[in-house]
N, C-alpha and C. Protein backbone atom coordinates (compact mmCIF):
# COMPACT_ATOMS: atom_id res chain seq x y z
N UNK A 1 -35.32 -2.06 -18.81
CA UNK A 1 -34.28 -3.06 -18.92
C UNK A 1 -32.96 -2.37 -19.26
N UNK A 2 -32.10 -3.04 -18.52
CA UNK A 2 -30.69 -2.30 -18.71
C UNK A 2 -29.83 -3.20 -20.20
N UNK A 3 -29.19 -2.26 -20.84
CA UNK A 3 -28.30 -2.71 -21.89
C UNK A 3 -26.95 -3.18 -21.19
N UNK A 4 -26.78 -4.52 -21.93
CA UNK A 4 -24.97 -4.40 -21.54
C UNK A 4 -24.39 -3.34 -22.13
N UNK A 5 -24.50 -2.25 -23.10
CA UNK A 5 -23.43 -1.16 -23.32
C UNK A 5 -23.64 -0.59 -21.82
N UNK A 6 -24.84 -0.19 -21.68
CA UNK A 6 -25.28 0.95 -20.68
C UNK A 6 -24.80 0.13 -19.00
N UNK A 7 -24.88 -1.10 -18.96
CA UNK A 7 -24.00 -1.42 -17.86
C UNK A 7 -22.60 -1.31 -17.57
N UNK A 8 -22.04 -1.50 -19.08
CA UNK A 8 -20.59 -1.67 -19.15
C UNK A 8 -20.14 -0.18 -18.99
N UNK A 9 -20.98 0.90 -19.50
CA UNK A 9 -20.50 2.54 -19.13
C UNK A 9 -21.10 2.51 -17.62
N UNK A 10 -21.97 2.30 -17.29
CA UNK A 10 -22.09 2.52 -15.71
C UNK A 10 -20.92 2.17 -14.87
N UNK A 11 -20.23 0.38 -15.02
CA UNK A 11 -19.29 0.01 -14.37
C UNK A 11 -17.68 0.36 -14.59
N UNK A 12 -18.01 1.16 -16.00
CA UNK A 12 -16.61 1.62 -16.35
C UNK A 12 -16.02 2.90 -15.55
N UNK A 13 -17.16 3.44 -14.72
CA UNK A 13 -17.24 4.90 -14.13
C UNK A 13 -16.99 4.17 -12.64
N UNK A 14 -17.40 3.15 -12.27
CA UNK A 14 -17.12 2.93 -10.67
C UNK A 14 -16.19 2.35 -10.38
N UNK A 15 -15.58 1.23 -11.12
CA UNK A 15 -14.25 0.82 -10.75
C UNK A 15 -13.36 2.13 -10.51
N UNK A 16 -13.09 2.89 -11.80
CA UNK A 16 -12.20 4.18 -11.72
C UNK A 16 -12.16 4.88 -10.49
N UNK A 17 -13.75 5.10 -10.09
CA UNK A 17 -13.95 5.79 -8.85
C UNK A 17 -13.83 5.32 -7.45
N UNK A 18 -14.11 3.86 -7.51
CA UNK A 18 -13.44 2.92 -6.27
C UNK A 18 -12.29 2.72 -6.23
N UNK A 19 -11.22 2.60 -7.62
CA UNK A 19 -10.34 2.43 -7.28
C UNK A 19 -9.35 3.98 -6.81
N UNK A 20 -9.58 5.33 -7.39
CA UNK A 20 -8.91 6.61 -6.96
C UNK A 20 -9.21 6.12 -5.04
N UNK A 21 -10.83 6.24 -4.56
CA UNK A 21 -11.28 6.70 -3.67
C UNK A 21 -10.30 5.46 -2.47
N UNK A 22 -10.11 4.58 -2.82
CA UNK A 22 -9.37 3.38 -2.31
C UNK A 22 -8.25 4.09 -1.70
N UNK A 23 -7.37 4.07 -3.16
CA UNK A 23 -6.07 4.62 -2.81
C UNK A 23 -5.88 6.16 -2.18
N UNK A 24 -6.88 6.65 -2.60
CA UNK A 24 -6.87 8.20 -1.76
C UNK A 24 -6.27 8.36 -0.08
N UNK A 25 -7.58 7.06 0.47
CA UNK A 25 -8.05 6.15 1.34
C UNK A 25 -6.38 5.63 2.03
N UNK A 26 -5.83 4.98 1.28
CA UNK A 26 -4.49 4.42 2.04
C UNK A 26 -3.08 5.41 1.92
N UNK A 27 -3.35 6.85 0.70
CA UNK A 27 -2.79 7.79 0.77
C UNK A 27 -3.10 8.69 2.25
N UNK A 28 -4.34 9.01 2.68
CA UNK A 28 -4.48 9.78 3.76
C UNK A 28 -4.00 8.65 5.23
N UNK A 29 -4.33 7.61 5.12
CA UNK A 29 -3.34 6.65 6.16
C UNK A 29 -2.11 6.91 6.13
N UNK A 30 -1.46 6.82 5.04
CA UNK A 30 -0.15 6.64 5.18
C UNK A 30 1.05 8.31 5.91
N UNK A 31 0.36 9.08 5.04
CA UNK A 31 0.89 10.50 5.54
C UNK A 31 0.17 10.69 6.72
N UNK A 32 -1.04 10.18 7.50
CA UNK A 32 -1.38 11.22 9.08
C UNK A 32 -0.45 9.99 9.77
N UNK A 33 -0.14 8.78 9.60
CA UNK A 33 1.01 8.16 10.28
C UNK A 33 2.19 8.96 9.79
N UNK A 34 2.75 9.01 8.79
CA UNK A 34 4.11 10.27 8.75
C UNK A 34 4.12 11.24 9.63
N UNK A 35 2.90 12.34 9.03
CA UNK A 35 2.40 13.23 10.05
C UNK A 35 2.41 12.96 11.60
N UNK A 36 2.15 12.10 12.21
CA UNK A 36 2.06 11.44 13.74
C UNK A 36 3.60 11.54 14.02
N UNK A 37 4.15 10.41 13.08
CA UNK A 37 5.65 10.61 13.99
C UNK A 37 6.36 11.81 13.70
N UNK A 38 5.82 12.34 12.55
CA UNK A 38 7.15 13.57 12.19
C UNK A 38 6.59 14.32 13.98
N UNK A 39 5.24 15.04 14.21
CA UNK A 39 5.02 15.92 15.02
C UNK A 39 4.96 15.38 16.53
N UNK A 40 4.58 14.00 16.54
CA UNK A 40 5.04 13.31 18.37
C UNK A 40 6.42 12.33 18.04
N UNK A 41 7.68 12.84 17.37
CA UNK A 41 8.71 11.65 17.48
C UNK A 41 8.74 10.76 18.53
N UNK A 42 8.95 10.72 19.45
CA UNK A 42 8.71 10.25 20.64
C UNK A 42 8.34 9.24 20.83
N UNK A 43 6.86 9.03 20.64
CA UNK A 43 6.32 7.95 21.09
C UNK A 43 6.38 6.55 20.54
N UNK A 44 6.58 6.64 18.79
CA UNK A 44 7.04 5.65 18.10
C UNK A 44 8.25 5.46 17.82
N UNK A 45 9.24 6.49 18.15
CA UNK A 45 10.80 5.92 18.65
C UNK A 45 10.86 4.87 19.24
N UNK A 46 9.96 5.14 20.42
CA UNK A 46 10.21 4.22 21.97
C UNK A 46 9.82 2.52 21.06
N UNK A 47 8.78 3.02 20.77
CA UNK A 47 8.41 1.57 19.94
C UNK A 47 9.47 0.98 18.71
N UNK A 48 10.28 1.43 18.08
CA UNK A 48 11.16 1.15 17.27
C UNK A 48 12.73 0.71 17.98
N UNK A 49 12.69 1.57 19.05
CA UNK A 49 13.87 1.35 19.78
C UNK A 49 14.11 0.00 20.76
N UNK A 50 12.64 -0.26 21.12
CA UNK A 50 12.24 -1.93 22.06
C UNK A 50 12.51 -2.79 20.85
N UNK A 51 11.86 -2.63 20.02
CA UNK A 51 11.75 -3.72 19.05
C UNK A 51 12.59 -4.50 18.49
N UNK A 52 13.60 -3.13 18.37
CA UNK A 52 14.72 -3.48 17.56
C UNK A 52 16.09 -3.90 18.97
N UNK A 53 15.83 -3.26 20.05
CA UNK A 53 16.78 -3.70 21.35
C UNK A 53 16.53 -5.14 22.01
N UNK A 54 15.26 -5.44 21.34
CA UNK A 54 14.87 -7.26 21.74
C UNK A 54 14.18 -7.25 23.25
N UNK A 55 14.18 -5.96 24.10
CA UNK A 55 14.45 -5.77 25.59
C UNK A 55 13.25 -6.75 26.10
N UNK A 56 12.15 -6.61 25.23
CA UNK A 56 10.68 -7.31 25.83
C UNK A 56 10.37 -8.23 25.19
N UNK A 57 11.56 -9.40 24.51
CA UNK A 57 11.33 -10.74 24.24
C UNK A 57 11.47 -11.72 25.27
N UNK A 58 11.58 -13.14 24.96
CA UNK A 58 11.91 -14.08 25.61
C UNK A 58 13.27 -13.89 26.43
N UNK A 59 14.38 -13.39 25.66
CA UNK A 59 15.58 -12.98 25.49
C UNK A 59 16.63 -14.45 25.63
N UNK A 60 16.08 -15.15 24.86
CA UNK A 60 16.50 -16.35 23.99
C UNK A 60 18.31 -16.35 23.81
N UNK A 61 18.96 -16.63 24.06
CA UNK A 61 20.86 -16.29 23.99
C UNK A 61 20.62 -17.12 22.85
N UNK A 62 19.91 -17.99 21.64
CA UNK A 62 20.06 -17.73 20.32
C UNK A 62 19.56 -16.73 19.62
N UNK A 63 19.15 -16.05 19.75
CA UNK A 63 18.27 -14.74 19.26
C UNK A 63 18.85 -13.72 19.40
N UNK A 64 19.35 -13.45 20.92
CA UNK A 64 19.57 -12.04 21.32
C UNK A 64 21.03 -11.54 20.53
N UNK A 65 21.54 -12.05 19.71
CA UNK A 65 22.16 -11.72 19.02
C UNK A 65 22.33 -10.59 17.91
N UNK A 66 20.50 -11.25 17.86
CA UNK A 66 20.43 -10.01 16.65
C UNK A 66 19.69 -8.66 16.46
N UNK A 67 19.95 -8.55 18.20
CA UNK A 67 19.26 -7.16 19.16
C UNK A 67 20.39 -5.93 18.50
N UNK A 68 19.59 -4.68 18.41
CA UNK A 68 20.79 -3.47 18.01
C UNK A 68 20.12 -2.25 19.14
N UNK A 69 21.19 -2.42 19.91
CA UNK A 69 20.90 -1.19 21.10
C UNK A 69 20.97 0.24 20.74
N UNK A 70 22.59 0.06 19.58
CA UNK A 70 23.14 1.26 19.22
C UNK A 70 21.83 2.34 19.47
N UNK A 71 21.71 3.80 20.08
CA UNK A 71 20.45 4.87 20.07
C UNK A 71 20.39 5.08 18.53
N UNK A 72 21.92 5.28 17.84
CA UNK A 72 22.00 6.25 17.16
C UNK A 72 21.40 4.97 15.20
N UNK A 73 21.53 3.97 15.33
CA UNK A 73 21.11 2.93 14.44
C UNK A 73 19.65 2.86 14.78
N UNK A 74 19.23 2.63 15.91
CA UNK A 74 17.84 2.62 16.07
C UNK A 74 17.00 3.80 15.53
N UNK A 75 17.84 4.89 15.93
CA UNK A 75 16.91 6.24 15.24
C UNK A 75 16.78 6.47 13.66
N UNK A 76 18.17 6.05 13.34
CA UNK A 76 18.34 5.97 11.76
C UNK A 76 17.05 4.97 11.63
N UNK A 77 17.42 3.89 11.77
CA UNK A 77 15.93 3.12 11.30
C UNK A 77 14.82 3.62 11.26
N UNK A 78 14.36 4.67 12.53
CA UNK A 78 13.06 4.91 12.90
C UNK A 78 13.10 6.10 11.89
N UNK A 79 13.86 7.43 11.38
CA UNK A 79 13.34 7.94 10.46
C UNK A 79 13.81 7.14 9.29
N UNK A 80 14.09 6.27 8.69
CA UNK A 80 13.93 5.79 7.32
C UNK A 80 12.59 5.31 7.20
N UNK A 81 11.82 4.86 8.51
CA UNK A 81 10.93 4.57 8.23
C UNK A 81 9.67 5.20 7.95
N UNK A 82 9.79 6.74 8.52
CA UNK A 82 9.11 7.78 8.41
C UNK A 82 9.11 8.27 7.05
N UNK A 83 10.35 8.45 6.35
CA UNK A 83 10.99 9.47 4.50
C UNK A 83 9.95 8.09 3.96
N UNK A 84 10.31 6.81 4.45
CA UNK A 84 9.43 6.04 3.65
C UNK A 84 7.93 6.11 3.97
N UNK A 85 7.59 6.17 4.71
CA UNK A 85 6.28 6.59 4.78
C UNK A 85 5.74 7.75 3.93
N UNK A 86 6.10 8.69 4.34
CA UNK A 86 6.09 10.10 3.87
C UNK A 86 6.01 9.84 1.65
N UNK A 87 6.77 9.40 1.64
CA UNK A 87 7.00 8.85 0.15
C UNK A 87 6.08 7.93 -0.63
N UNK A 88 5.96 7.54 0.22
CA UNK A 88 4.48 6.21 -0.18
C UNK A 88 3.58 6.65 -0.20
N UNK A 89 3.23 7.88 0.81
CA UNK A 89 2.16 8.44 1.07
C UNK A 89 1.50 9.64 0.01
N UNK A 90 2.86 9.71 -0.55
CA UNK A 90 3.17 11.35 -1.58
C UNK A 90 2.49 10.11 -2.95
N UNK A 91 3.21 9.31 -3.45
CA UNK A 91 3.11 8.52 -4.06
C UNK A 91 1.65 8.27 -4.83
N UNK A 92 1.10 7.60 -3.68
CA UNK A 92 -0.38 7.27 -3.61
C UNK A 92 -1.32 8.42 -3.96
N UNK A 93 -0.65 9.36 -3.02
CA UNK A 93 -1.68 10.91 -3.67
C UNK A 93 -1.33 11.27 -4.81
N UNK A 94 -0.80 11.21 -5.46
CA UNK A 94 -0.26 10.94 -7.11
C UNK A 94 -0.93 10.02 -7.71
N UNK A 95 -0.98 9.14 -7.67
CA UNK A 95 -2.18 8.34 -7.91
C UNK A 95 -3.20 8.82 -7.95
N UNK A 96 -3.77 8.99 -7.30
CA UNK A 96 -5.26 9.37 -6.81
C UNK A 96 -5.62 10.21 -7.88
N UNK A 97 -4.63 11.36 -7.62
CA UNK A 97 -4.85 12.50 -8.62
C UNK A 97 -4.97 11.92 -9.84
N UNK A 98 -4.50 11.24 -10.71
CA UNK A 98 -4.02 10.53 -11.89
C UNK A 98 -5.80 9.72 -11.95
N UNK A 99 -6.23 9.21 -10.54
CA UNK A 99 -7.30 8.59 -11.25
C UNK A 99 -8.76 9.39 -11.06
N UNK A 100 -8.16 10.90 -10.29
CA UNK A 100 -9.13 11.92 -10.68
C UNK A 100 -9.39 12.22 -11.66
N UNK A 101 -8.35 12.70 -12.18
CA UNK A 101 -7.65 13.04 -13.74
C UNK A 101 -8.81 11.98 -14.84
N UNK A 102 -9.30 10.72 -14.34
CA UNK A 102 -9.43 9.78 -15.32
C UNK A 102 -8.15 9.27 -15.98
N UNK A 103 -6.99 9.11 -15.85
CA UNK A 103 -6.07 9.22 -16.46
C UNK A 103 -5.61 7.69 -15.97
N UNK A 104 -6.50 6.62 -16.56
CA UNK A 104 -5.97 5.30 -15.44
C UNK A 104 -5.09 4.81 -15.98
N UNK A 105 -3.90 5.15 -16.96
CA UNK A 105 -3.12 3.81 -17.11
C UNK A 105 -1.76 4.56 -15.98
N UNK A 106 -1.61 5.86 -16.07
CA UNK A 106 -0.59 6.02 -15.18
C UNK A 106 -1.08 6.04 -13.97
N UNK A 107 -2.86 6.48 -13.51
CA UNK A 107 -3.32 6.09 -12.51
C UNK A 107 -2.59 4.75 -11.61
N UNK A 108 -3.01 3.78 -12.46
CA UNK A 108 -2.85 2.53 -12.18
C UNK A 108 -1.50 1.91 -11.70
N UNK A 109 -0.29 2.64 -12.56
CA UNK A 109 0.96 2.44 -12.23
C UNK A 109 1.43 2.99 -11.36
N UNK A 110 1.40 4.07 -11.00
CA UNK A 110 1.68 5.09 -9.69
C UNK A 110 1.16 5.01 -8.77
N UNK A 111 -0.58 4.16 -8.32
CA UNK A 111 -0.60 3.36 -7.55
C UNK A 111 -0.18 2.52 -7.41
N UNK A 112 0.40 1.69 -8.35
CA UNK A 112 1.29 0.45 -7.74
C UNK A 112 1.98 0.39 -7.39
N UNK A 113 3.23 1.26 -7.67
CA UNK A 113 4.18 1.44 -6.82
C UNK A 113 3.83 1.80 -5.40
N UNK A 114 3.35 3.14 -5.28
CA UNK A 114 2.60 3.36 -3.55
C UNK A 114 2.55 1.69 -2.87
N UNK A 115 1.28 1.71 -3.59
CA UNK A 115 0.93 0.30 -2.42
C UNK A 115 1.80 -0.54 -2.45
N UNK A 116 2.68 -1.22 -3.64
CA UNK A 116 3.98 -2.32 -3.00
C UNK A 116 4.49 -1.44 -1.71
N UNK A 117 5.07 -0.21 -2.37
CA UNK A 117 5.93 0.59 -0.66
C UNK A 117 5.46 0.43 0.44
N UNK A 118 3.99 0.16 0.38
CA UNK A 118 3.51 0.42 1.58
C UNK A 118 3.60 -1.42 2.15
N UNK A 119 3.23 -2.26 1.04
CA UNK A 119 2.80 -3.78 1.54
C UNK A 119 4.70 -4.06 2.14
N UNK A 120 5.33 -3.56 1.12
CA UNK A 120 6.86 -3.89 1.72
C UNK A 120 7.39 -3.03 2.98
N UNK A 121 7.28 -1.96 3.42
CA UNK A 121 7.68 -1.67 4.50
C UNK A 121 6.22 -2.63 5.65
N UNK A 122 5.07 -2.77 5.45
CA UNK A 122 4.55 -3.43 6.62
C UNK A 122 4.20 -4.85 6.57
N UNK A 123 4.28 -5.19 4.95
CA UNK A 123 4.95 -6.74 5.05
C UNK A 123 6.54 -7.27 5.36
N UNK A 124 7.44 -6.41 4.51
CA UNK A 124 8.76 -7.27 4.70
C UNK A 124 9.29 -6.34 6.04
N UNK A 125 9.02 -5.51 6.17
CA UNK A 125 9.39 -4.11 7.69
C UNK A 125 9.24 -4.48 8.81
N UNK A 126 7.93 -4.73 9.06
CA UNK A 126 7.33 -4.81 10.42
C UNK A 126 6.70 -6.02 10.55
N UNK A 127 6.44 -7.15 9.77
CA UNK A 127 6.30 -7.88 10.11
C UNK A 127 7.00 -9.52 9.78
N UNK A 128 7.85 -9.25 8.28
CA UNK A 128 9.13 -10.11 8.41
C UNK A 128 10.17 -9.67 9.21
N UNK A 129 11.03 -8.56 9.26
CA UNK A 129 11.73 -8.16 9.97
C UNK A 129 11.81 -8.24 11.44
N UNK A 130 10.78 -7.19 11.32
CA UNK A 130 10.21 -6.89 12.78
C UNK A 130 9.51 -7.64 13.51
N UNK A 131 8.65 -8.45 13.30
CA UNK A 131 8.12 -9.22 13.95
C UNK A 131 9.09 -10.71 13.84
N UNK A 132 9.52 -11.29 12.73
CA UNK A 132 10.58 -12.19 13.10
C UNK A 132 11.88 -12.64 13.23
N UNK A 133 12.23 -11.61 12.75
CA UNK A 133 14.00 -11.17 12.61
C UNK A 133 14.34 -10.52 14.09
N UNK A 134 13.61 -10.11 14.91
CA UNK A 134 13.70 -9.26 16.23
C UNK A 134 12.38 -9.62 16.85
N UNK A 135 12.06 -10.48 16.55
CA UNK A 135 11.13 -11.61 17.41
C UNK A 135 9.90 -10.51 18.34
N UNK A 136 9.42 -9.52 17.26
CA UNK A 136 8.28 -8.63 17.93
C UNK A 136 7.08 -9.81 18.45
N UNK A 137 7.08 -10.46 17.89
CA UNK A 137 5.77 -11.10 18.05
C UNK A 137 5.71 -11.96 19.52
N UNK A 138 7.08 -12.07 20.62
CA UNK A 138 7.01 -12.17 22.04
C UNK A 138 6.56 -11.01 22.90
N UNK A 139 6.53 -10.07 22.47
CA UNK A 139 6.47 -8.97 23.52
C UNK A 139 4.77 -8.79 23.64
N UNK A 140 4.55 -8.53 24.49
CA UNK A 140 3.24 -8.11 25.50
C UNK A 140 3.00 -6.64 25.28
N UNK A 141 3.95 -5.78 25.20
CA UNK A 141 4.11 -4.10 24.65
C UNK A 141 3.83 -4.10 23.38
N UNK A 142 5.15 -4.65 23.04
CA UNK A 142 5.77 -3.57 21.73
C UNK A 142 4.98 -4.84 20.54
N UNK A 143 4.53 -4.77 20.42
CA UNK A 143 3.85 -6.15 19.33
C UNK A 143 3.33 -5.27 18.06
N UNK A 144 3.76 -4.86 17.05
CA UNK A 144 2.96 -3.94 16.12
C UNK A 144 2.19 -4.68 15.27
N UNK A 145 2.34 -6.16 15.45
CA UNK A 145 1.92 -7.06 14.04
C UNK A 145 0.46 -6.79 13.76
N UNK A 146 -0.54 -7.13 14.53
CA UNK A 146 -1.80 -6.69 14.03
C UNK A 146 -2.04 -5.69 13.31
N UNK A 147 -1.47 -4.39 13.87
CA UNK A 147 -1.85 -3.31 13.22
C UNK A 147 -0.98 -3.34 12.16
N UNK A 148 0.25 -3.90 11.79
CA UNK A 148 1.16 -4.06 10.03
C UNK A 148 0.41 -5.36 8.83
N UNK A 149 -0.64 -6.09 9.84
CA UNK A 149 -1.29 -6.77 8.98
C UNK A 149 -2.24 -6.21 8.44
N UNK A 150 -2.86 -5.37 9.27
CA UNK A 150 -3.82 -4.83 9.04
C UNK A 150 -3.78 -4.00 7.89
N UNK A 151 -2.87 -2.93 7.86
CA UNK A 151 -1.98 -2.29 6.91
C UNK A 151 -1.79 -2.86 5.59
N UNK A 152 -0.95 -3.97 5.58
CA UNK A 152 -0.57 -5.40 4.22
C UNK A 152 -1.36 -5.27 3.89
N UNK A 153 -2.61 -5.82 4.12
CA UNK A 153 -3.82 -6.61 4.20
C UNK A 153 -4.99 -5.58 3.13
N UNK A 154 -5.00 -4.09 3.61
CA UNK A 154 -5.89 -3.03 3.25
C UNK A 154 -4.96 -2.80 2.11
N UNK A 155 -3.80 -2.64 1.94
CA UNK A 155 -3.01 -2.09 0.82
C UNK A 155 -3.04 -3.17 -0.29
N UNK A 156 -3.18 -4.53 0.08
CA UNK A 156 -3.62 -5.29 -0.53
C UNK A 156 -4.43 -5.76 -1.68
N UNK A 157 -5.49 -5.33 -0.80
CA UNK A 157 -6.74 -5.02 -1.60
C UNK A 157 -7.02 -3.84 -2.45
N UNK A 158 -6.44 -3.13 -2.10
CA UNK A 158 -7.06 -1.70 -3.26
C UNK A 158 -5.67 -2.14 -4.17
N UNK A 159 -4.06 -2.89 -3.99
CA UNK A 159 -3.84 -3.06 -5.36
C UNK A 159 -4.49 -3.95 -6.30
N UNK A 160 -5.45 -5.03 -5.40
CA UNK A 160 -6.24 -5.75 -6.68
C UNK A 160 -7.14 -4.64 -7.13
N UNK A 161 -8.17 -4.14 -6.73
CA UNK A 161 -8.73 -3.13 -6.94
C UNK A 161 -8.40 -2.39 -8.05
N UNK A 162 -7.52 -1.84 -7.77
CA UNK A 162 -6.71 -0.86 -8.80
C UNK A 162 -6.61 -1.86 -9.74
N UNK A 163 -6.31 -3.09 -9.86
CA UNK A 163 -5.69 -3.84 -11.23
C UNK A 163 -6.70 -4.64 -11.86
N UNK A 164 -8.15 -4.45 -11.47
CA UNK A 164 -9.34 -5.27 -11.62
C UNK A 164 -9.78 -4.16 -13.43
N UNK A 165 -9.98 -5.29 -13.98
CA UNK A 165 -10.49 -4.62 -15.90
C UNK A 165 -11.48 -3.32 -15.27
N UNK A 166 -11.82 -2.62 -16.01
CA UNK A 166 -12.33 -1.25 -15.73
C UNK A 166 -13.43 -1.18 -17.10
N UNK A 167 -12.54 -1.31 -17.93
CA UNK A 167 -13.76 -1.02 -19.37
C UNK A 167 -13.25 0.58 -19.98
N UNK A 168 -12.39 0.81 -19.54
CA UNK A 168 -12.32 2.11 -19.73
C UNK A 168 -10.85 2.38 -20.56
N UNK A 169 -10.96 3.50 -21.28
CA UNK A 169 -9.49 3.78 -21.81
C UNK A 169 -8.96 4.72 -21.24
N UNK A 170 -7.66 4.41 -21.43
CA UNK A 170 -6.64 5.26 -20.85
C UNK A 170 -6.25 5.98 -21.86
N UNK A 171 -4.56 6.87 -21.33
CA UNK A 171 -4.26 7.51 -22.22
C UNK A 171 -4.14 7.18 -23.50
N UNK A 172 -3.64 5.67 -24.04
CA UNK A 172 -3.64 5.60 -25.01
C UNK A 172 -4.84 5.32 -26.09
N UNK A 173 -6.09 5.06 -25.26
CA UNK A 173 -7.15 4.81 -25.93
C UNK A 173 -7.36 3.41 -26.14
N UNK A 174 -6.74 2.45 -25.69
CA UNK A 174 -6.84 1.06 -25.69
C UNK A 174 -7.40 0.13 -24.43
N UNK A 175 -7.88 -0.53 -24.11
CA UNK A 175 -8.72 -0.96 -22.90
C UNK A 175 -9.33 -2.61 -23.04
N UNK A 176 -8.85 -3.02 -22.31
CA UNK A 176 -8.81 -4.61 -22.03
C UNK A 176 -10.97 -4.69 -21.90
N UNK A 177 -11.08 -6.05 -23.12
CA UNK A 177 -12.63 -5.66 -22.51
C UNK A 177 -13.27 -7.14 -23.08
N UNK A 178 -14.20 -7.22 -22.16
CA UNK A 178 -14.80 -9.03 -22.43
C UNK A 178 -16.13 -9.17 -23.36
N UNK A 179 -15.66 -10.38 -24.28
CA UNK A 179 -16.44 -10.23 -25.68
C UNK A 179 -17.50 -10.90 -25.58
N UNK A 180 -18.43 -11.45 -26.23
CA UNK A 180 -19.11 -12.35 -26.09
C UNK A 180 -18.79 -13.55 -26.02
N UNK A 181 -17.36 -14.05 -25.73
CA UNK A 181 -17.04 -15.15 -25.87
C UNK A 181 -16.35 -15.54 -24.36
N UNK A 182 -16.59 -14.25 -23.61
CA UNK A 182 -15.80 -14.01 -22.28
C UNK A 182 -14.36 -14.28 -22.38
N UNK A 183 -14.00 -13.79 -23.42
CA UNK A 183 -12.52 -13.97 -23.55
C UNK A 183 -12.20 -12.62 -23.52
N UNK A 184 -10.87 -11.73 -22.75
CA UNK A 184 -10.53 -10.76 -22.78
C UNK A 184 -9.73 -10.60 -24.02
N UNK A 185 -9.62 -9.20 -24.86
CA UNK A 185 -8.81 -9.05 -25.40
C UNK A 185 -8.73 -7.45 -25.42
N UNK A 186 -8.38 -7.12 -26.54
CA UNK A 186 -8.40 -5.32 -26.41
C UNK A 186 -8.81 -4.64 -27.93
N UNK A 187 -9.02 -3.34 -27.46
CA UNK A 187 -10.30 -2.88 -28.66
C UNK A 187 -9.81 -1.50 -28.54
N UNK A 188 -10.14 -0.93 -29.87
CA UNK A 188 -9.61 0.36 -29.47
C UNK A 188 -11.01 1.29 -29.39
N UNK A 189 -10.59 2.72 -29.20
CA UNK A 189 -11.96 3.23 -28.59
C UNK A 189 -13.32 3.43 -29.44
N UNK A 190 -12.94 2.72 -30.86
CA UNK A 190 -14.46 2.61 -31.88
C UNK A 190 -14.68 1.42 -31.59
N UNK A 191 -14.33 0.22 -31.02
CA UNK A 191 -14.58 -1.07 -30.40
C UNK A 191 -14.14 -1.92 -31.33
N UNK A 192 -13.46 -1.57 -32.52
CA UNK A 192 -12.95 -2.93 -33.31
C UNK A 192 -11.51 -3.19 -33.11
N UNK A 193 -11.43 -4.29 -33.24
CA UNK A 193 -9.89 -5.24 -32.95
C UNK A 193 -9.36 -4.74 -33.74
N UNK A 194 -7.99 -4.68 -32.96
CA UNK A 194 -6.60 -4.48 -33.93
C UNK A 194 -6.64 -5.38 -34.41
């Protein structure tokens, strides 16, 4: 028969480890997409440059207004979107490390930042923006939305992940933990209340 101590140390070891292996997980996504465009620019230019030129919408004369042909604005966009990638990606592997480390309270924070960067460039980026500010979501080509939901969606989840009680202490030795009364509160690492 298993003890609740001896469960609560079993589960205090896997959250930690689901949550590093998570974010590791959307750290190595995020940089081999950096990686992709830094070493084929090219191919996701073309895709940043339609998107944002409107060329393969409806081409709506209320809309097409807010098409930007400029080469030289389109490219700016397309590497900001890369330094941001690249950054999110650095980010997250900082994290990771942090929840190699065991080290979850900055673990936890340094993933959070990552993954907002990441939910905001492919939530508010590519698919508020991009998909409805420049009306991606007409085109037959250039459509990135699935794959930026997909993205949201996974980054999503490992920040609940990451923010789910653990049982475990951090640097400071303090750790959110459920009593017999299933009420959370916090304990320090000999288990009695402040």
């Amino acid at each position: 028969m298993t003890t609740p101590i001896a469960r609560r140390a079993h589960a205090s070891g896997v959250l930690p480890l689901t949550a590093a292996l998570l974010t590791g997980t959307v750290a190595l996504y995020l940089l081999l997409v950096a990686f992709g465009n830094i070493t084929d620019f090219g191919t996701n230019q073309q895709f940043v440059r339609h998107v944002l030129a409107m060329d393969d919408t409806f081409k709506d004369d209320d809309l097409m207004w807010r098409a930007v042909t400029d080469r030289g604005l389109q490219d700016a966009a397309y590497v900001a979107i890369i330094v941001w990638e690249t950054l999110a990606g650095l980010v997250l592997a900082a994290g990771t490390w942090f929840w190699a480390r065991r080290d979850d309270i900055r673990a936890r924070t340094v993933s959070t930042y990552g993954l907002v960067m990441v939910m905001l460039l492919f939530g508010a980026g590519f698919i508020a923006i991009g998909g409805e500010w420049f009306a991606m979501w007409q085109s037959k080509t250039w459509n990135g939305l699935d794959a930026a939901t997909r993205a949201f969606l996974f980054a999503g989840v490992v920040l609940i992940v990451n923010h789910l009680p653990s049982g475990t202490t951090g640097t400071t030795g303090v750790t959110g933990t459920t009593g017999a009364t299933g009420v959370t509160g916090t304990t320090t690492q000999d288990g009695a209340r402040p």
